[in-house]
Protein backbone atom coordinates (compact mmCIF):
# COMPACT_ATOMS: atom_id res chain seq x y z
CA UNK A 1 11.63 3.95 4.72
CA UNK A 2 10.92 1.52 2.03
CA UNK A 3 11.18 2.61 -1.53
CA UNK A 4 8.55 -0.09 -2.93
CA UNK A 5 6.19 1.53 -2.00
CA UNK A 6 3.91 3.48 -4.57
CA UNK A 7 3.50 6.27 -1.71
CA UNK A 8 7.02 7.14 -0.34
CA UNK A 9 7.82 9.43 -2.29
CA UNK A 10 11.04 11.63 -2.26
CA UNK A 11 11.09 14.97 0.16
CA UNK A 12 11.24 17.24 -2.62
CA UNK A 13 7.47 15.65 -4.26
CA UNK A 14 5.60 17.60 -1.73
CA UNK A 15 6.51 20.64 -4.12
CA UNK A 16 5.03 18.77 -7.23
CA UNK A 17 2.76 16.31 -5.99
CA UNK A 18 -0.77 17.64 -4.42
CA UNK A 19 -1.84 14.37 -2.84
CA UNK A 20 1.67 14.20 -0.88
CA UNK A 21 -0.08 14.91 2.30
CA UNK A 22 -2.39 12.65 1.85
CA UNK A 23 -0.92 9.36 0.80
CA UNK A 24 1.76 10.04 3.45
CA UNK A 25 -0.62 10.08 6.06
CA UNK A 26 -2.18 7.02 4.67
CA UNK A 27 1.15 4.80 4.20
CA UNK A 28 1.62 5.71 8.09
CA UNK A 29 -1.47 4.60 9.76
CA UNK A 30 -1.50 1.22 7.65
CA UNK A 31 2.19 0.64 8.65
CA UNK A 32 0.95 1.34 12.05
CA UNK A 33 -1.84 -0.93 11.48
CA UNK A 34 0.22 -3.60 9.78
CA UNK A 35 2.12 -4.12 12.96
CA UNK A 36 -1.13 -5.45 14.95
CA UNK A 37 -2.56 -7.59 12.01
CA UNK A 38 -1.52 -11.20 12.89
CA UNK A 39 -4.15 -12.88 10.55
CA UNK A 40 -4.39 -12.51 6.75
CA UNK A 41 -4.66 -9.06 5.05
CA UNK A 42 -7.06 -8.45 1.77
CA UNK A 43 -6.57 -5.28 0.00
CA UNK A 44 -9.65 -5.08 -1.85
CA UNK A 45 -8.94 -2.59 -4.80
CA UNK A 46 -5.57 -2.86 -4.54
CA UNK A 47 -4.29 -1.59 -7.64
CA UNK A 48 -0.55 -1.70 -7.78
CA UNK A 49 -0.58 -3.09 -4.53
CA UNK A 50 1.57 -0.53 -2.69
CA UNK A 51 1.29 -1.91 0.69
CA UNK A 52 1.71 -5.47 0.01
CA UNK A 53 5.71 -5.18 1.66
CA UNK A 54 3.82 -4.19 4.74
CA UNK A 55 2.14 -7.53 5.91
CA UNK A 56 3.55 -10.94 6.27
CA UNK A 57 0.24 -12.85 4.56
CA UNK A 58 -0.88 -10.37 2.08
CA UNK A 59 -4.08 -11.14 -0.69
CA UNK A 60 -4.64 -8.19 -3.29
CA UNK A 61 -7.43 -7.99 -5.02
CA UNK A 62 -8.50 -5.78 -8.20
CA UNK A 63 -11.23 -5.38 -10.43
CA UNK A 64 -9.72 -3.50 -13.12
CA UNK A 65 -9.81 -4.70 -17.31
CA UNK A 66 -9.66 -8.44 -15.83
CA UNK A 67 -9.75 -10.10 -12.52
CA UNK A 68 -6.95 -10.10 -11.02
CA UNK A 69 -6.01 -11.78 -7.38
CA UNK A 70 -2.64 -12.07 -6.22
CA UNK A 71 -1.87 -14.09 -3.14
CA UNK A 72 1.08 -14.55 -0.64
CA UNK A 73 4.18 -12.51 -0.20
């Protein structure tokens, strides 16, 4: 398991963390989808762009206090 990632948490979160269940089942169908994407990925609203690890040409982008778009890996 990757540890970059925002969502993979530790086993002992699900305890603490009420959106375990959740995020985990969200980090596991994109890594499923990941596998199949061959073209370019945007993650509009990305945030802290948690998946960007999971695909080879990877474009965040984030309306937050300023524009922000981050390409490549």
């Amino acid at each position: 398991m990757t540890r970059n990632i925002e969502f993979a948490y530790h086993w002992w979160e699900i305890f603490f963390n009420p959106f375990f269940w959740h995020r985990r089942a969200i980090l596991n169908a994109v890594r499923e989808f990941a596998k199949a994407v061959n073209g370019r990925a945007l993650d509009y609203g990305c945030g802290l762009q948690p998946y960007r690890e999971l695909f080879k040409n990877y474009t965040g982008y984030d309306l937050g206090q300023e524009l922000s778009i981050v390409t490549g890996k």
